[in-house]
Structure formats: C-alpha cells, structure tokens
Protein backbone atom coordinates (compact mmCIF):
# COMPACT_ATOMS: atom_id res chain seq x y z
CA UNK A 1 -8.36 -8.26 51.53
CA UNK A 2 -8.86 -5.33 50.10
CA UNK A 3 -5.61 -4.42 49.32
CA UNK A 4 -5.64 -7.84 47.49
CA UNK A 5 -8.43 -6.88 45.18
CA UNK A 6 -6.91 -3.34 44.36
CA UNK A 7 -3.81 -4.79 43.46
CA UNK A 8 -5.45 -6.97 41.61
CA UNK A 9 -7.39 -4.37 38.98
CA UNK A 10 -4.48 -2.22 39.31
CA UNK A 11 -1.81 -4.84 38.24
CA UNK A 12 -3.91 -6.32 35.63
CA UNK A 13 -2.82 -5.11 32.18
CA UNK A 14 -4.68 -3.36 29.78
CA UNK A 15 -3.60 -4.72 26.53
CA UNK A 16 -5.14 -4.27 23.64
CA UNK A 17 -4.97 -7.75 21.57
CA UNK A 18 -2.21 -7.16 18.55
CA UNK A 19 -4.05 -5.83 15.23
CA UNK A 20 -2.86 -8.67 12.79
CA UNK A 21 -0.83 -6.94 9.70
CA UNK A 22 -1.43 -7.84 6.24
CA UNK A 23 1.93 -9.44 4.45
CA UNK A 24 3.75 -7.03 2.45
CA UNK A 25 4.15 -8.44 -1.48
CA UNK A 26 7.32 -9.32 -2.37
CA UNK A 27 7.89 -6.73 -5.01
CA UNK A 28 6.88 -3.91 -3.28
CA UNK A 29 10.34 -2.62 -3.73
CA UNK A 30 8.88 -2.25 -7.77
CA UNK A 31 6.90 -0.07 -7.13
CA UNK A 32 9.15 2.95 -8.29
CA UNK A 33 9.78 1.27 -11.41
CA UNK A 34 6.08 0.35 -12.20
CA UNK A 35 5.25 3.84 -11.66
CA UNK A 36 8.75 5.12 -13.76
CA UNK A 37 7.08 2.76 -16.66
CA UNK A 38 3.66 4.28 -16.27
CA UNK A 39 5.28 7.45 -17.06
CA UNK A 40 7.41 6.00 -19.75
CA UNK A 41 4.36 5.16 -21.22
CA UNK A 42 2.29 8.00 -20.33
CA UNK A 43 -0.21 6.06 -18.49
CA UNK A 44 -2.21 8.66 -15.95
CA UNK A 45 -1.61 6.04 -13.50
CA UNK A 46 1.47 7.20 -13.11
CA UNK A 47 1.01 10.57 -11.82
CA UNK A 48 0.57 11.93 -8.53
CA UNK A 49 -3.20 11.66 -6.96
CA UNK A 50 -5.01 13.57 -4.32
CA UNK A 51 -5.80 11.50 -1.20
CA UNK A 52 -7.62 12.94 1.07
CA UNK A 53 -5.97 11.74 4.32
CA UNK A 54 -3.22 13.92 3.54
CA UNK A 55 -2.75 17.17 4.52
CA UNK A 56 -2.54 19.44 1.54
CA UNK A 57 -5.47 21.84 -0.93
CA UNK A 58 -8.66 19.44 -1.09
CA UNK A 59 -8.30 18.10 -5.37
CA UNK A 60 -4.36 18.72 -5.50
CA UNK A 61 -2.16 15.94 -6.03
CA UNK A 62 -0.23 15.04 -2.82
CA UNK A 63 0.47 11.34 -2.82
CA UNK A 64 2.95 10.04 -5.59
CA UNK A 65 2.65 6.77 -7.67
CA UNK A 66 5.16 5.67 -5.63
CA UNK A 67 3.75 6.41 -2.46
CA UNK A 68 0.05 4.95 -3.37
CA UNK A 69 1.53 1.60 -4.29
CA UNK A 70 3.71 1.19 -1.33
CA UNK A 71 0.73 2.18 0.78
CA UNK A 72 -1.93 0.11 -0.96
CA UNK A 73 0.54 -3.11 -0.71
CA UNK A 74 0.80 -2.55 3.20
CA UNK A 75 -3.05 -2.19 3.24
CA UNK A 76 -3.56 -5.31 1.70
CA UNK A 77 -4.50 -4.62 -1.67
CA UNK A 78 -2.01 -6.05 -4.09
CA UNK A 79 -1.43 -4.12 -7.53
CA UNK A 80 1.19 -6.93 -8.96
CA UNK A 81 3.99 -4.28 -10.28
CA UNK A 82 5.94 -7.16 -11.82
CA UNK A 83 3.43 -7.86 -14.26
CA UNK A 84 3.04 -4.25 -14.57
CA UNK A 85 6.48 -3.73 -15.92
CA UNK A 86 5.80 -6.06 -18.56
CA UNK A 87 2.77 -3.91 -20.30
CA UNK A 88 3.60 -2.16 -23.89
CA UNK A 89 0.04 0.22 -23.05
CA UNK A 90 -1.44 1.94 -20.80
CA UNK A 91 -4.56 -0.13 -22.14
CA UNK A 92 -2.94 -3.25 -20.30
CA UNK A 93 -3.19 -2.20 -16.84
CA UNK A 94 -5.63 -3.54 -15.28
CA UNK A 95 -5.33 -7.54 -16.72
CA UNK A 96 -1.67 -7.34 -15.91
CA UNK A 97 -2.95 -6.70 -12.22
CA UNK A 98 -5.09 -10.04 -12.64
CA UNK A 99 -1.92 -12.08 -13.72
CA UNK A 100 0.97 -13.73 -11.96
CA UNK A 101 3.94 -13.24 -13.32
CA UNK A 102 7.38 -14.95 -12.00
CA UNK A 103 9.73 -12.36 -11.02
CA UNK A 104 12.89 -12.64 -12.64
C-alpha cells in the first residue's frame, strides 16, 4: 500500500496549465517599414527608446522601432503599421492606430 501511494505523488505530473498567447497581427512583418516611414518623416516615433528591461545605461536608447513594435504586437497591444504607412505627418499617428485599413 504504501508503495501504491508513493508512486502515486511521485508519478503524478506537475504541469503547469499552458499560459494562453496573444495572436500575433498579421502585419507584424511591417513593422520595419512603419518605423523606416517614421524616419522618412521624422516622426520621434521612429527612433530608438530606452526600455528598461533591457540591459544597457538606465535613459539610453536600447530597443529599436523595430524591436518595440514586434514586441508590443506579441504582447497584445496592436499599433496597426498598415495604416501607419499611409500617414503624410507625424501629426497622424495616433488616429491611424484607431483605423482599419485593408492591407493591400
């Protein structure tokens, strides 16, 4: 009996349930080209930013544009880069992020 109930806390697994992953958008693989526009345009958006959970002098930019959107669009957070390719100024950021444009 008692070699039944060790087996049966040793043999009983210890798996963690899976952490459900957000979808990645579509047009993630836009993201170098939203941020190539940004430049283009000389929007500050598309410049590198500090994040802090990188390693690198606390305030120095270490994460590219490219980088941030690829990582925001895995964490859920979607910032729409084919509407972003469509802006004229920098000034149109943040409603293109609000619309849904058809990629073509």
């Amino acid at each position: 009996m008692a070699l039944f109930l060790g087996c049966l806390f040793e043999c009983t697994p210890s798996r963690e349930p899976p952490t459900p992953q957000p979808p990645v958008p579509p047009d993630t693989d836009l993201c170098g080209a939203m941020c190539q526009h940004f430049r283009d345009l000389k929007c500050e958006e598309g410049q590198p930013l500090y994040d802090s959970d990188l390693p690198g002098p606390r305030g120095t930019p270490n994460l590219s544009c490219e980088a941030f959107c690829q990582k925001t669009h895995q964490s859920g957070v979607y910032l729409n880069p084919t509407c972003e390719l469509k802006i004229t100024a920098c000034s149109q950021i943040e409603s293109a992020r609000q619309k849904l444009c058809p990629r073509e």
